[in-house]
N, C-alpha and C. Protein backbone atom coordinates (compact mmCIF):
# COMPACT_ATOMS: atom_id res chain seq x y z
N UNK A 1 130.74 84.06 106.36
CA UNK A 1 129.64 83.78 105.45
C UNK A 1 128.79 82.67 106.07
N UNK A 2 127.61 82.82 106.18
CA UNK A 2 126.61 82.09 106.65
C UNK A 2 126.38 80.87 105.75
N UNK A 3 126.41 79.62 106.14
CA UNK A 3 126.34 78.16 105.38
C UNK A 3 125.18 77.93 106.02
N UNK A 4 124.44 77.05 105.37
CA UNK A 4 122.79 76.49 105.85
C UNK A 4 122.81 75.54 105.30
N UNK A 5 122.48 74.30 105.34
CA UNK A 5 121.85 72.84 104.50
C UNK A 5 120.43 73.08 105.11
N UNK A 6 119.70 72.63 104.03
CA UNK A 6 118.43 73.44 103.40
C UNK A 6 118.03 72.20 102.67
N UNK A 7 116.71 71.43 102.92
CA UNK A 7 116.25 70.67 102.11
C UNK A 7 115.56 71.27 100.75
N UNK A 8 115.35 70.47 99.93
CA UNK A 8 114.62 71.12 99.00
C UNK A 8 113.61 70.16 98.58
N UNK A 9 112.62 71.02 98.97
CA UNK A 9 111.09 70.31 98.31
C UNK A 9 110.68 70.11 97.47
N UNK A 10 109.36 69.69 96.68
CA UNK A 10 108.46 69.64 95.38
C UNK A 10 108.40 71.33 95.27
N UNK A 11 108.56 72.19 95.89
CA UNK A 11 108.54 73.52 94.97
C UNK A 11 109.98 74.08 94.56
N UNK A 12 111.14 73.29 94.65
CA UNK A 12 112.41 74.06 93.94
C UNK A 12 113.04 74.55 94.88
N UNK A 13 113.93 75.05 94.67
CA UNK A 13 115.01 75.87 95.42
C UNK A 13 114.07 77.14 96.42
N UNK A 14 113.13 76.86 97.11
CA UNK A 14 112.54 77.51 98.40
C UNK A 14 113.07 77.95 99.37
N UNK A 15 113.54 79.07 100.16
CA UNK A 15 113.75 79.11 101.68
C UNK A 15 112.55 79.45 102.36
N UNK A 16 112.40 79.38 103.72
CA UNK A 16 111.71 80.24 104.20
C UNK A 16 112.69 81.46 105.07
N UNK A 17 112.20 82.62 104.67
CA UNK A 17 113.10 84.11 105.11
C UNK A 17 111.82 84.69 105.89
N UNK A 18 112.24 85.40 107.10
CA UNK A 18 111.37 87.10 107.12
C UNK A 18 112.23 88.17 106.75
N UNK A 19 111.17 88.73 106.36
CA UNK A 19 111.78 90.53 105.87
C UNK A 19 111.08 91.60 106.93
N UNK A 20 111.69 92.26 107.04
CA UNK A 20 111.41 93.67 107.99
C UNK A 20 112.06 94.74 107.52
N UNK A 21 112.12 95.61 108.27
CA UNK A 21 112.41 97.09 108.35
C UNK A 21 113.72 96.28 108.28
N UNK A 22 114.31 97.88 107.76
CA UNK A 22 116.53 97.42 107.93
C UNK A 22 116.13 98.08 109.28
N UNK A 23 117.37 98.04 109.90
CA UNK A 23 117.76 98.33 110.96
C UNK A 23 117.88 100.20 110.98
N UNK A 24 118.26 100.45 110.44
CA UNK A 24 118.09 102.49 109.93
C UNK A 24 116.40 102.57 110.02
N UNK A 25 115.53 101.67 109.44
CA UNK A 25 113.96 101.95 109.59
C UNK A 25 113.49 102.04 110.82
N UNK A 26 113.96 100.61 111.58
CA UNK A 26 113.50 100.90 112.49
C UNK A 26 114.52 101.62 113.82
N UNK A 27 115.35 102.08 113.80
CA UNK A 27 115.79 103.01 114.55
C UNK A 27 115.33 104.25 114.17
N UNK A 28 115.33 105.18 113.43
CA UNK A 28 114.47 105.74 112.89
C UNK A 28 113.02 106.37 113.85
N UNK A 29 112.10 105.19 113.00
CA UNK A 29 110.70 105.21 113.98
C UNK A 29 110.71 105.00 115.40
N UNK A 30 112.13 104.27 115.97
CA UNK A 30 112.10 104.18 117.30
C UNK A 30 112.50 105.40 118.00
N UNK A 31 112.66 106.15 117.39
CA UNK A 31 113.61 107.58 117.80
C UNK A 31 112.49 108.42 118.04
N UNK A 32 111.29 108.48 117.39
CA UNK A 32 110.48 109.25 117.31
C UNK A 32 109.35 108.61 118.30
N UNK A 33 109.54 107.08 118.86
CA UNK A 33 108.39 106.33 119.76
C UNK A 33 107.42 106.12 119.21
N UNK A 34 107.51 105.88 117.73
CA UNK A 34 106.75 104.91 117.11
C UNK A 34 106.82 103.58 116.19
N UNK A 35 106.17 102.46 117.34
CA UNK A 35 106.13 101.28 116.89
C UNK A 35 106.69 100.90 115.39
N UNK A 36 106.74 99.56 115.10
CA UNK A 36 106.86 99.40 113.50
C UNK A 36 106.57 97.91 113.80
N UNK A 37 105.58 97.61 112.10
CA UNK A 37 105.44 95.81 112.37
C UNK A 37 106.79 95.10 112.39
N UNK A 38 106.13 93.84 112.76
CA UNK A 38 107.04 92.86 113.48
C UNK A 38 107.73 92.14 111.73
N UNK A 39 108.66 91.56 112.07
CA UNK A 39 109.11 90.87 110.05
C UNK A 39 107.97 89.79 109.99
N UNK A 40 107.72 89.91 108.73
CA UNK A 40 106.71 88.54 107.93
C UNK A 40 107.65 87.39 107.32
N UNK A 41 107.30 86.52 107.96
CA UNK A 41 107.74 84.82 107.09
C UNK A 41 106.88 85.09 106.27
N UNK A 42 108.34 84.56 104.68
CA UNK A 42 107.65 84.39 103.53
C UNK A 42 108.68 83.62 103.01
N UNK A 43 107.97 82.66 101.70
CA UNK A 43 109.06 81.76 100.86
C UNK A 43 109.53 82.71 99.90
N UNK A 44 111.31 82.32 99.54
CA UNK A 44 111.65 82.87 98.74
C UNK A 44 111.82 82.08 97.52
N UNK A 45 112.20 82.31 96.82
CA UNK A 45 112.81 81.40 95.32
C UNK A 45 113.87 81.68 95.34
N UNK A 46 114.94 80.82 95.27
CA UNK A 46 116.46 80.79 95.33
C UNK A 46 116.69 81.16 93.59
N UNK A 47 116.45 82.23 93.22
CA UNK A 47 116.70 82.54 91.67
C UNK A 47 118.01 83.06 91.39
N UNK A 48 118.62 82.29 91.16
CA UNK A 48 120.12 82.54 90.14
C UNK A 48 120.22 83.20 89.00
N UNK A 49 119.69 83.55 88.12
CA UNK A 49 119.17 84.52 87.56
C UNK A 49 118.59 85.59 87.26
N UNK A 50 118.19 86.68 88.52
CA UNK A 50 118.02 87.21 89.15
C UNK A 50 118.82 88.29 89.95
N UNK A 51 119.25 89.05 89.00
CA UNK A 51 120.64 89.90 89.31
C UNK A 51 120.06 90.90 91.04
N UNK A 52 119.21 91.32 91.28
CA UNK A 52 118.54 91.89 92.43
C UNK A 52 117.45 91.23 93.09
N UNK A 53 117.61 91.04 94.48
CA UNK A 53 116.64 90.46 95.44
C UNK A 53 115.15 91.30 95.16
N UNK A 54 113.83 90.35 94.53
CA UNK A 54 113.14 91.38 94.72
C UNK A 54 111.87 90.95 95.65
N UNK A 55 111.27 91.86 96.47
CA UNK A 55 109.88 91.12 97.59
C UNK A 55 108.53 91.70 96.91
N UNK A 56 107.58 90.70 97.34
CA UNK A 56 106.03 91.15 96.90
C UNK A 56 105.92 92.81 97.00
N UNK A 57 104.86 92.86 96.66
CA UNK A 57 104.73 94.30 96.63
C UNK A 57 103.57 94.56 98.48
N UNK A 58 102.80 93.64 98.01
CA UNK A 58 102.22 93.39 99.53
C UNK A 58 102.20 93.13 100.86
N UNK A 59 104.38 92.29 100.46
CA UNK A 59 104.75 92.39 101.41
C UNK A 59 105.30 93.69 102.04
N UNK A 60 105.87 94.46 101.50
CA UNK A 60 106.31 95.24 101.60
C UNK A 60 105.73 96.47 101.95
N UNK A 61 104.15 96.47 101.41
CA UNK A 61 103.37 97.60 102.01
C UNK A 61 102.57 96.66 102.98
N UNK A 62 102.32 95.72 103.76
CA UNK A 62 102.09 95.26 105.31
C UNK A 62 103.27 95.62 106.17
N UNK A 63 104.72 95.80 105.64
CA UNK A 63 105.85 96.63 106.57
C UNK A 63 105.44 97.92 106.21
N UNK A 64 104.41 98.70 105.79
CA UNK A 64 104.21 100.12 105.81
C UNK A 64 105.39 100.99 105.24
N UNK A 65 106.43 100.36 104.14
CA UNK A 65 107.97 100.66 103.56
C UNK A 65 106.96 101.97 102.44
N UNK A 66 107.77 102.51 102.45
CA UNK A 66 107.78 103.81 101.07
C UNK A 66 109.09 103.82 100.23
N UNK A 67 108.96 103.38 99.07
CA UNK A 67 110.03 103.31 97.95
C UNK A 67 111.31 104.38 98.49
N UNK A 68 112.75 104.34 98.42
CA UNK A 68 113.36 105.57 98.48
C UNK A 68 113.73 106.35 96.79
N UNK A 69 113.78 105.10 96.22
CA UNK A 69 114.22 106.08 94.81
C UNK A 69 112.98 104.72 94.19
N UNK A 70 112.71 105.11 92.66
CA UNK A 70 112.12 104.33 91.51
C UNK A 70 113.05 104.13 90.49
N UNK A 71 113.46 102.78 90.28
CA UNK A 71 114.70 102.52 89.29
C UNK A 71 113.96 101.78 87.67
N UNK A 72 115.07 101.57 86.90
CA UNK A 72 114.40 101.13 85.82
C UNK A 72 114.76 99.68 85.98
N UNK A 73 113.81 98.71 85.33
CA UNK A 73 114.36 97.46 85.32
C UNK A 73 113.96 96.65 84.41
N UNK A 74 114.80 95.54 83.76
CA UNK A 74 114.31 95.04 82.69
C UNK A 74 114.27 93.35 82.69
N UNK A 75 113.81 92.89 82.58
CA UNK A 75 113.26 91.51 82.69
C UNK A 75 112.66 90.91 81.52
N UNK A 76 113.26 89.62 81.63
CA UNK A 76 112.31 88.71 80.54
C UNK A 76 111.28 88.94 79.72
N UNK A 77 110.16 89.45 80.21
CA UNK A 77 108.69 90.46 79.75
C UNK A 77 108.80 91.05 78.77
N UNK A 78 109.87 92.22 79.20
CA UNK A 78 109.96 93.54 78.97
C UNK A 78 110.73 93.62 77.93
N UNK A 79 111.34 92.47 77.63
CA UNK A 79 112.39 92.70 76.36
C UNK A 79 113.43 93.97 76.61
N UNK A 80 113.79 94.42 75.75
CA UNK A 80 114.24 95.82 75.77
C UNK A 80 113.69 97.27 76.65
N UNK A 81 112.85 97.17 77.25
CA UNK A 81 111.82 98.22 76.98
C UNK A 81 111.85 98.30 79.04
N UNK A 82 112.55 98.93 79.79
CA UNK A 82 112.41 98.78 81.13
C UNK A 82 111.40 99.59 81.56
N UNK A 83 111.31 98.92 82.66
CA UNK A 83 110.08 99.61 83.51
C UNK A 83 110.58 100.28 85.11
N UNK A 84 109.72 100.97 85.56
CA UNK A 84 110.31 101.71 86.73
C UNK A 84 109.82 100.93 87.39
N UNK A 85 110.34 100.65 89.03
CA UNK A 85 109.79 100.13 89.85
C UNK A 85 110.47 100.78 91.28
N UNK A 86 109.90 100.33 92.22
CA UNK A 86 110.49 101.19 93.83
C UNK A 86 111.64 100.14 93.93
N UNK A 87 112.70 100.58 94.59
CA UNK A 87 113.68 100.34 95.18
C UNK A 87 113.64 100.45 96.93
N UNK A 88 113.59 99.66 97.70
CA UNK A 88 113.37 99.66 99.48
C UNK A 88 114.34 99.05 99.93
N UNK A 89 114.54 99.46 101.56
CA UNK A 89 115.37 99.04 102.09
C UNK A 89 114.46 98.04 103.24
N UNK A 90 115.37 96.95 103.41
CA UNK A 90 114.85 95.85 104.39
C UNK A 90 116.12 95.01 105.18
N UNK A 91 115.27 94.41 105.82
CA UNK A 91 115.93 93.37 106.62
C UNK A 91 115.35 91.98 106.23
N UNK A 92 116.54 91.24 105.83
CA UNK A 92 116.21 89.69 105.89
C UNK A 92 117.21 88.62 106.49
N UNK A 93 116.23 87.73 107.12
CA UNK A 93 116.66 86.78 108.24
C UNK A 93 116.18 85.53 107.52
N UNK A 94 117.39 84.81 108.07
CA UNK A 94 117.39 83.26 107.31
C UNK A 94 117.41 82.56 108.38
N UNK A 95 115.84 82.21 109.13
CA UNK A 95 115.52 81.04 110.53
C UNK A 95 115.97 79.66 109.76
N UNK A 96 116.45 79.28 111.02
CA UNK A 96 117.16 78.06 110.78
C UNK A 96 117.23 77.63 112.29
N UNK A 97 116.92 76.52 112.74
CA UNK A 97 116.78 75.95 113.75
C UNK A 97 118.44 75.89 114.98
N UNK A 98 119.92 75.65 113.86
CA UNK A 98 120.77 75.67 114.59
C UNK A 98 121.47 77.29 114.43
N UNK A 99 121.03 77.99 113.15
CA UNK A 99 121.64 79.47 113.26
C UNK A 99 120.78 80.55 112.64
N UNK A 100 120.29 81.53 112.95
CA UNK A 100 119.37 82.70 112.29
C UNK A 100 120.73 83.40 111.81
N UNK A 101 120.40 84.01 110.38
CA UNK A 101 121.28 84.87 110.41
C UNK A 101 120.80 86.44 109.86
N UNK A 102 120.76 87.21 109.90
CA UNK A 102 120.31 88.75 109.42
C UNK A 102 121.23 89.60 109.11
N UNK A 103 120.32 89.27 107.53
CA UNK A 103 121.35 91.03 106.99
C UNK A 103 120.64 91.76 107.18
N UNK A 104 120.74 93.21 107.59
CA UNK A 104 119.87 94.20 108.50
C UNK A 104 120.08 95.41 107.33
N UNK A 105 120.91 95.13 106.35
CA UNK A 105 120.54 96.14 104.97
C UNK A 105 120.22 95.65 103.81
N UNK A 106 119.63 95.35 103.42
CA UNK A 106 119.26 94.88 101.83
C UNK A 106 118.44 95.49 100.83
N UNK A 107 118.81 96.18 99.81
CA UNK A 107 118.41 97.05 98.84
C UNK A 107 117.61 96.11 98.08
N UNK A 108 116.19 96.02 97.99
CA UNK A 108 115.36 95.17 97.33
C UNK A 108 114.61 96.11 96.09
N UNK A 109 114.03 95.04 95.05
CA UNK A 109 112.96 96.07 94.11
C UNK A 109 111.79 95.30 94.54
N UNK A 110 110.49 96.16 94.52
CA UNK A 110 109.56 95.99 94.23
C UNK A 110 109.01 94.97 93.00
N UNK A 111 108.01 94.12 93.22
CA UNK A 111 107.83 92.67 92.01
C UNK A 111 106.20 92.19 92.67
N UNK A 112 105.67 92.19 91.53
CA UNK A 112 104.25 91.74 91.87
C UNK A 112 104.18 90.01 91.46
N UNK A 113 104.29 89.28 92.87
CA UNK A 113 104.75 88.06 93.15
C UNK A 113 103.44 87.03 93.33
N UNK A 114 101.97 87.59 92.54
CA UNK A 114 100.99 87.67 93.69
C UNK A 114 100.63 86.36 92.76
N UNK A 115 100.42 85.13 93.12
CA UNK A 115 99.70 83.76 92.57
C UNK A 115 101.12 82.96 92.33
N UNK A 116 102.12 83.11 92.87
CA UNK A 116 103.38 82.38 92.55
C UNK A 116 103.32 81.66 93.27
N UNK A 117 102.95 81.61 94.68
CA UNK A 117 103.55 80.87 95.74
C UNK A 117 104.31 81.35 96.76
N UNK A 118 105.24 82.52 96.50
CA UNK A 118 106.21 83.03 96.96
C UNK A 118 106.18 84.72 96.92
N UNK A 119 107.06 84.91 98.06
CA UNK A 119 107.12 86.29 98.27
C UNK A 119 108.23 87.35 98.03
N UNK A 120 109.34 86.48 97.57
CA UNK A 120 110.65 87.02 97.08
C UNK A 120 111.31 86.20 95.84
N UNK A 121 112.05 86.81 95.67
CA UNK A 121 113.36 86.47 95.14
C UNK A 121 114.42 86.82 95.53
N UNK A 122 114.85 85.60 95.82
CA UNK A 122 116.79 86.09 96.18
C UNK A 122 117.73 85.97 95.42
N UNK A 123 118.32 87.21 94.73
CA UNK A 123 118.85 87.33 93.58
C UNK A 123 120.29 86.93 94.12
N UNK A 124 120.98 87.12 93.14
CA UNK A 124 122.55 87.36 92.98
C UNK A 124 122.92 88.05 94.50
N UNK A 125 122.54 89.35 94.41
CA UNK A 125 123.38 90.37 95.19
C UNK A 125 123.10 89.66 96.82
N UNK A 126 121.70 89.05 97.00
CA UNK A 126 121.53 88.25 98.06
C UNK A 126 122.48 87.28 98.33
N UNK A 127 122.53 86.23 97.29
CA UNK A 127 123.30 84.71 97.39
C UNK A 127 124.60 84.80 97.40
N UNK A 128 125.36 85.87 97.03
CA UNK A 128 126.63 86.04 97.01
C UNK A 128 127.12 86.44 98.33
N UNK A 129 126.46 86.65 99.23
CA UNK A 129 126.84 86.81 100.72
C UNK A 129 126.43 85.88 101.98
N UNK A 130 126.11 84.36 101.51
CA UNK A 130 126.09 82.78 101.96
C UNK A 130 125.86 82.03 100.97
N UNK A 131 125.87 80.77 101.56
CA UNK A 131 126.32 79.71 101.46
C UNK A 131 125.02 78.56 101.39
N UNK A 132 124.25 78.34 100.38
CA UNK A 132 123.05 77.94 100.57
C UNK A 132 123.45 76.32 100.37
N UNK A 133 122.93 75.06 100.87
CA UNK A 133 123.63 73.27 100.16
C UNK A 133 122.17 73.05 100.44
């Protein structure tokens, strides 16, 4: 399990992560000899509450990603009442000066993140596989 000490700033529990293609994406497009973008640095929100990792929606279409399934999901908002959203597969890397580390599968939802500050959330299913101080 990957451990990091991680300051934390005036915006909260922040990392900075890139996300990319999983590793199946881009093998995939590499099979066929076509390119794929490079991962985007983006801040995440270390959300504990947050049962699924979810990324911008913008980020996710600048990786040129297409939903594989549309799931239901329910949130604070929504009260009772869920909404569909895409489900994608990615890669996320946690730069860190003495260790990078990459999970090269991560089942993310779709989340319109757009005036937050931030480009993810790293839910539960994220944080339960390191070690954030």
């Amino acid at each position: 399990m990957p451990y990091l000490n991680l300051p934390m700033g005036h915006r909260g529990p922040v990392v900075d992560v890139t996300v990319g293609r999983s590793r199946k994406g881009q093998d995939d497009l590499a099979a066929i000899g076509r390119d794929f973008p490079a991962p985007i640095l983006i801040s995440a929100l270390v959300d504990t509450g947050a049962s699924r990792t979810c990324v911008d929606s913008g980020v996710l279409k600048k990786l040129g990603l297409v939903a594989r399934e549309f799931v239901p999901v329910l949130t604070p908002s929504t009260a009772n009442q869920p909404h569909l959203t895409g489900y994608y597969d990615v890669s996320i890397s946690l730069p860190h000066p003495k260790l990078t580390y990459t999970f090269y599968a991560v089942p993310v939802l779709e989340s319109d993140l757009t005036g937050q500050g931030i480009g993810a959330l790293s839910g539960r299913d994220l944080l339960s596989k390191c070690l954030l101080v």
